[in-house]
Each structure stands twice: as C-alpha cells, then as structure tokens.
Protein backbone atom coordinates (compact mmCIF):
# COMPACT_ATOMS: atom_id res chain seq x y z
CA UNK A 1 -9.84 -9.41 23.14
CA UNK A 2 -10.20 -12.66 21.10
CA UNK A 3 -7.43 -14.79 19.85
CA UNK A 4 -7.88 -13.89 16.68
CA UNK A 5 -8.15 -9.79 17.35
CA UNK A 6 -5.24 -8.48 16.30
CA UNK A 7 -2.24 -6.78 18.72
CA UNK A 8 -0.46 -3.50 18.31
CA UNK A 9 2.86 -2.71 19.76
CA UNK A 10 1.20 -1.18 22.81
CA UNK A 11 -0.91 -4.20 23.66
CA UNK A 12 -4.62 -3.98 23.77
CA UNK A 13 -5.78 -1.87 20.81
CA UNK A 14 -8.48 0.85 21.56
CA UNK A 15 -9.85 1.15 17.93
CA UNK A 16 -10.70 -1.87 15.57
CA UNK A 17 -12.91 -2.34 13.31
CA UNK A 18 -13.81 -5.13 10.50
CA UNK A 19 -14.29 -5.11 7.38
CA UNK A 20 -16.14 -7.41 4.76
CA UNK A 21 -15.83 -7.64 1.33
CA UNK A 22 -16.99 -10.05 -1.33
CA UNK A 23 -15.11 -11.50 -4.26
CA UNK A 24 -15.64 -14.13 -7.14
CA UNK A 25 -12.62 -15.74 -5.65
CA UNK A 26 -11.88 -14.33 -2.04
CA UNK A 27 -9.24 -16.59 -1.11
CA UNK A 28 -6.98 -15.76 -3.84
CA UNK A 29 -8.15 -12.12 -2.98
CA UNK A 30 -7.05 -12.28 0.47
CA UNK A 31 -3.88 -14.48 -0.32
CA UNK A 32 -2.80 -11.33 -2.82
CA UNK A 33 -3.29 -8.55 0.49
CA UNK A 34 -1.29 -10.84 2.99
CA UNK A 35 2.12 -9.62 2.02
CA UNK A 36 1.03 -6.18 2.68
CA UNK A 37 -0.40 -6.86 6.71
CA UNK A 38 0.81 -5.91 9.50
CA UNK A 39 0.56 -6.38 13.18
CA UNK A 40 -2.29 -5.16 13.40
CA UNK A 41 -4.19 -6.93 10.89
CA UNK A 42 -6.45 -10.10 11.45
CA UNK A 43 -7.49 -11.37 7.82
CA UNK A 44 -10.06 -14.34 7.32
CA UNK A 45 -11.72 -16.09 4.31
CA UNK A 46 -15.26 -17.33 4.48
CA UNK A 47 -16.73 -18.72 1.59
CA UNK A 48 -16.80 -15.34 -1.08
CA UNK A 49 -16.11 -13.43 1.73
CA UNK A 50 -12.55 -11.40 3.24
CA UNK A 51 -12.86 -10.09 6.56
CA UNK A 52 -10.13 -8.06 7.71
CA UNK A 53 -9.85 -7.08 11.53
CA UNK A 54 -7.49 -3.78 12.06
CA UNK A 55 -6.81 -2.80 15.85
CA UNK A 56 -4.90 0.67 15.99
CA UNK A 57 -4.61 2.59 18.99
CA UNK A 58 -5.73 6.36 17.22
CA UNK A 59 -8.54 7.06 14.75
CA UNK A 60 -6.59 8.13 12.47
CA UNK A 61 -4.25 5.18 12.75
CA UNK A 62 -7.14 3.03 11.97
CA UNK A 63 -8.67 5.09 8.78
CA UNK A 64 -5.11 5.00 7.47
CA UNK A 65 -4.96 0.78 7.51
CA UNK A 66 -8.41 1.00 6.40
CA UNK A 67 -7.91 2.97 3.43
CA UNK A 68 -4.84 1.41 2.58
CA UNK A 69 -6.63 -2.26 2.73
CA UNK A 70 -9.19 -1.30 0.85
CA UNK A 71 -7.34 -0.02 -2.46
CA UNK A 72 -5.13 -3.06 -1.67
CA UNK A 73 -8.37 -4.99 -1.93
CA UNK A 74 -10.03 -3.48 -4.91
CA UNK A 75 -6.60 -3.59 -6.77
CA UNK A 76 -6.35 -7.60 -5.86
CA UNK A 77 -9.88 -7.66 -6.85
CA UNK A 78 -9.13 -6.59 -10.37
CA UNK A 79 -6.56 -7.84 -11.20
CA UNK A 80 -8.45 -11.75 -10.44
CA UNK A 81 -11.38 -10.28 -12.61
CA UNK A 82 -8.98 -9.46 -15.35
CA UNK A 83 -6.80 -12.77 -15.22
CA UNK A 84 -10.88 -14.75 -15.47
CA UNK A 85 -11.58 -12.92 -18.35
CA UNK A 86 -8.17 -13.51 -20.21
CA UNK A 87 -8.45 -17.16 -19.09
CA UNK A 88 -12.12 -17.15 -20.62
CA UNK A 89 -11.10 -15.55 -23.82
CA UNK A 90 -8.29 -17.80 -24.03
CA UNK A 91 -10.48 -20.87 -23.64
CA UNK A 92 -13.16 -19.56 -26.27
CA UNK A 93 -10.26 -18.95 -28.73
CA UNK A 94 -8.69 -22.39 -28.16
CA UNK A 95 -12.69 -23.67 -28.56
CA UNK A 96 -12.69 -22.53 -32.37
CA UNK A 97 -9.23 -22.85 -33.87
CA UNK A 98 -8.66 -25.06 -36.57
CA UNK A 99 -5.41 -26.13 -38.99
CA UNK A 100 -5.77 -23.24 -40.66
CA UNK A 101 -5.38 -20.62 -37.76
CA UNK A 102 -2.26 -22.68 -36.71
CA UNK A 103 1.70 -20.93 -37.58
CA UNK A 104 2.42 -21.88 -40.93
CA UNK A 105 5.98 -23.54 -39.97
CA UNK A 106 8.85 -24.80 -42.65
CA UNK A 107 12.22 -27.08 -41.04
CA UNK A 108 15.28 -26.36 -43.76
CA UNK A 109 18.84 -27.75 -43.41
CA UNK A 110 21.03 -24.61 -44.29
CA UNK A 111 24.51 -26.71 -45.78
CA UNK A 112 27.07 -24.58 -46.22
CA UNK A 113 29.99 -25.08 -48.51
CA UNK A 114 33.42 -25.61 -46.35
C-alpha cells in the first residue's frame, strides 16, 4: 500500500477504491468535503479534478463512504455553481447601475426642545 492509500483501524484495508470527479473549481470542491473525511479517506486535487481514495475492510463499508462522498460532493458542487452565478449576476448588476438606481438618502438633525 502507497503512502498516500489510506489506513483503517485494522491496518491494511482489503477494499478501496477511487473515485474521480470533475468540477469548475475542484479545489474549493474538495476543501468543502475535508471536514467530513475520515481515516479512511485519501483526497487529492488535480487540476479540475477530486480524487478520493476510500480503503474499508467490508463491501459494504466501502459503498457506505462512497455514497456518502458522493452526495457530499455533488452538494459542495452546487453550492460553488450557485455562489458563481450570484457572483456573476452581482457583477452584471453592478455593470449597469447608474445615480438613479442608487438609495435615495436624506441626513436631518432632529433638535428637540429641552
């Protein structure tokens, strides 16, 4: 097993497998999944790319990290795609406001009689 494999509590894991994904921005991706690893988890950016090594000793042990990294994934995924596009739109609005579309403001001095 590589340095980079991951361990379980055992030792030596008999089940791993990678996975791949790409993303738009894949370190901020795999940044937003870290908190959420365990032991058994290798993760790895590469250009647009995560890869994500699990070990487990059982099958099922395995599908379970699996599934669970890649909802993690697709919800980290998301919510960078959304956070672009309000970025975006909040660019384009800042692109065509004028004086006029600015909050009418008025300063008063409120004296009162003592």
């Amino acid at each position: 097993m590589s340095d980079d494999a991951p361990r379980t509590a055992g030792g030596d894991a008999d089940r791993t497998a990678t996975v791949r994904t790409t993303h738009a921005d894949a370190a901020t991706v795999a940044a937003a999944v870290g908190p959420d690893e365990t032991d058994s988890m290798r993760t790895r950016v590469n250009g647009d790319a995560v890869a994500c090594t699990v070990a487990r000793p059982t099958t099922g042990g395995l599908q379970s990290t699996l599934d669970d990294h890649l909802v993690n994934l697709r919800v980290a995924d998301r919510v960078v795609e959304r956070a672009r596009s309000h970025i975006a739109a909040d660019a384009d609005s800042a692109d065509t406001l004028d004086s006029t579309d600015e909050p009418q403001t008025t300063d008063t001095d409120t004296h009162t009689d003592t």
